[in-house]
Protein backbone atom coordinates (compact mmCIF):
# COMPACT_ATOMS: atom_id res chain seq x y z
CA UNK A 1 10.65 -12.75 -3.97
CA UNK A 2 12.30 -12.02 -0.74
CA UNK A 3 11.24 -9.14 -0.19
CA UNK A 4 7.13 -10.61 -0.84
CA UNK A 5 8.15 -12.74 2.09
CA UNK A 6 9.08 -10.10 4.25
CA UNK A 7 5.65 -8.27 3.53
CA UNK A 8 3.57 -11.59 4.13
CA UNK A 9 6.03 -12.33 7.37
CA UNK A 10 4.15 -9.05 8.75
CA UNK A 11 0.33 -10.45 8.96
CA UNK A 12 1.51 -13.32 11.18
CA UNK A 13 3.41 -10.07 13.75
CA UNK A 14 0.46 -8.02 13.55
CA UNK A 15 -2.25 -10.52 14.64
CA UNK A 16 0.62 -11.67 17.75
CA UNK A 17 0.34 -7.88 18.79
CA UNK A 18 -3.12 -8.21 19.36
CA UNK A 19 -2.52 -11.20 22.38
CA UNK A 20 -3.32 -10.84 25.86
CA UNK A 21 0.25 -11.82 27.25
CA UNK A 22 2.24 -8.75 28.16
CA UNK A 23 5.28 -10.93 27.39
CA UNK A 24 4.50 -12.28 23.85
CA UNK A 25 2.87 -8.39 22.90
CA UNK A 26 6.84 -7.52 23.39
CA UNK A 27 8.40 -10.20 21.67
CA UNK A 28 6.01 -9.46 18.88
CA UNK A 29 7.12 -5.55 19.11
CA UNK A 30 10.73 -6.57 18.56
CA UNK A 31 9.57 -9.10 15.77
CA UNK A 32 7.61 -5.83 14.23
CA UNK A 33 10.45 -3.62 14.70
CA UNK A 34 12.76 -6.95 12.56
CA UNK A 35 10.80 -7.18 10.00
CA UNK A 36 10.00 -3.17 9.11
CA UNK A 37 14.31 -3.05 9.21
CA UNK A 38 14.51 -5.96 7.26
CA UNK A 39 11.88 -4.55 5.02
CA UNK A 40 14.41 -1.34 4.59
CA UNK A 41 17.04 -3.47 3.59
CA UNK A 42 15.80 -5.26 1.08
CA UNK A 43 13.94 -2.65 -0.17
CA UNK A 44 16.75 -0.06 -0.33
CA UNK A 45 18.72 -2.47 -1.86
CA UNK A 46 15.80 -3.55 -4.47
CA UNK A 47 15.28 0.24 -5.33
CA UNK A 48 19.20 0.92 -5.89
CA UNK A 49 19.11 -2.06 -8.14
CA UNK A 50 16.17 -1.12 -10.28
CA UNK A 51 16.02 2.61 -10.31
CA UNK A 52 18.37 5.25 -11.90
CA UNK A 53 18.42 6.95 -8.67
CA UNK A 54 20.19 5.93 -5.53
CA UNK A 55 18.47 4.54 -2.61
CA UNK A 56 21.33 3.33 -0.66
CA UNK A 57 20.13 5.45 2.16
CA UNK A 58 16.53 3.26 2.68
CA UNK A 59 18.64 0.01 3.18
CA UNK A 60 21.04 1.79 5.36
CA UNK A 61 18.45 2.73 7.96
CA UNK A 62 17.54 -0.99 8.14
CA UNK A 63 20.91 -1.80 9.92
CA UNK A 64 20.34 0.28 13.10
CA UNK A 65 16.63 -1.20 13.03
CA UNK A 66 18.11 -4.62 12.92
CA UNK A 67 20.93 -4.12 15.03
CA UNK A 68 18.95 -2.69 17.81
CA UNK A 69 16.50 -5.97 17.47
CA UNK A 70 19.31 -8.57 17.57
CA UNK A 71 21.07 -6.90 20.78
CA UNK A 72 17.46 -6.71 22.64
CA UNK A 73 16.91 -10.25 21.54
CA UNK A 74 20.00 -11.22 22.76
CA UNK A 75 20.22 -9.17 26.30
CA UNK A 76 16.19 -11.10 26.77
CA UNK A 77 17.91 -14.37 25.84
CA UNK A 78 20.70 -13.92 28.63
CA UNK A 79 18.35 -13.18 30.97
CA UNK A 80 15.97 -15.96 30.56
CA UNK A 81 19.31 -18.15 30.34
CA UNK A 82 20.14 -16.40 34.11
CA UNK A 83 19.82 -18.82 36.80
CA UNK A 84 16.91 -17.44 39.00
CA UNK A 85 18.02 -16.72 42.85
C-alpha cells in the first residue's frame, strides 16, 4: 500500500515540473529525485520480501538517492533561514 502511494505521490511532482518558476521547477527536481529513491526502497525491500531471489541491492541504491535529497533540502533551508545583508 505504501509503495501505491509513492507511485501516485509522482503525478502531483511531474505536473510541478512543468511550472514557470525557476525556483519551484528545482524544488520539484529534488521532490522527483525523493520520491524515485523512496520508490527504490520500498521496492527493494517489497521484492526481497516476496521473491526467492535477493533484491537487497534495489533498496540500497535508494539511500544515496535519499540522502543526497535530505542534505540539498537542508543546505536550501539554511540558506533561506540566512539573514539577507
Amino acid at each position: 500500500m505504501l509503495f501505491l502511494w509513492q507511485v501516485l505521490s509522482l503525478f502531483p511532482v511531474i505536473r510541478r515540473l512543468r511550472e514557470a518558476n525557476l525556483a519551484l521547477r528545482f524544488e520539484a527536481r529534488l521532490d522527483l529525485v525523493e520520491v524515485v529513491g523512496s520508490l527504490l526502497l520500498f521496492g527493494g525491500s517489497l521484492m526481497s520480501l516476496m521473491a526467492a531471489e535477493s533484491w537487497v541491492w534495489l533498496g540500497l541504491a535508494g539511500f544515496p538517492l535519499l540522502t543526497a535529497v535530505y542534505v540539498m533540502k537542508g543546505v536550501h533551508w539554511l540558506r533561506a533561514r540566512r539573514p539577507r545583508a
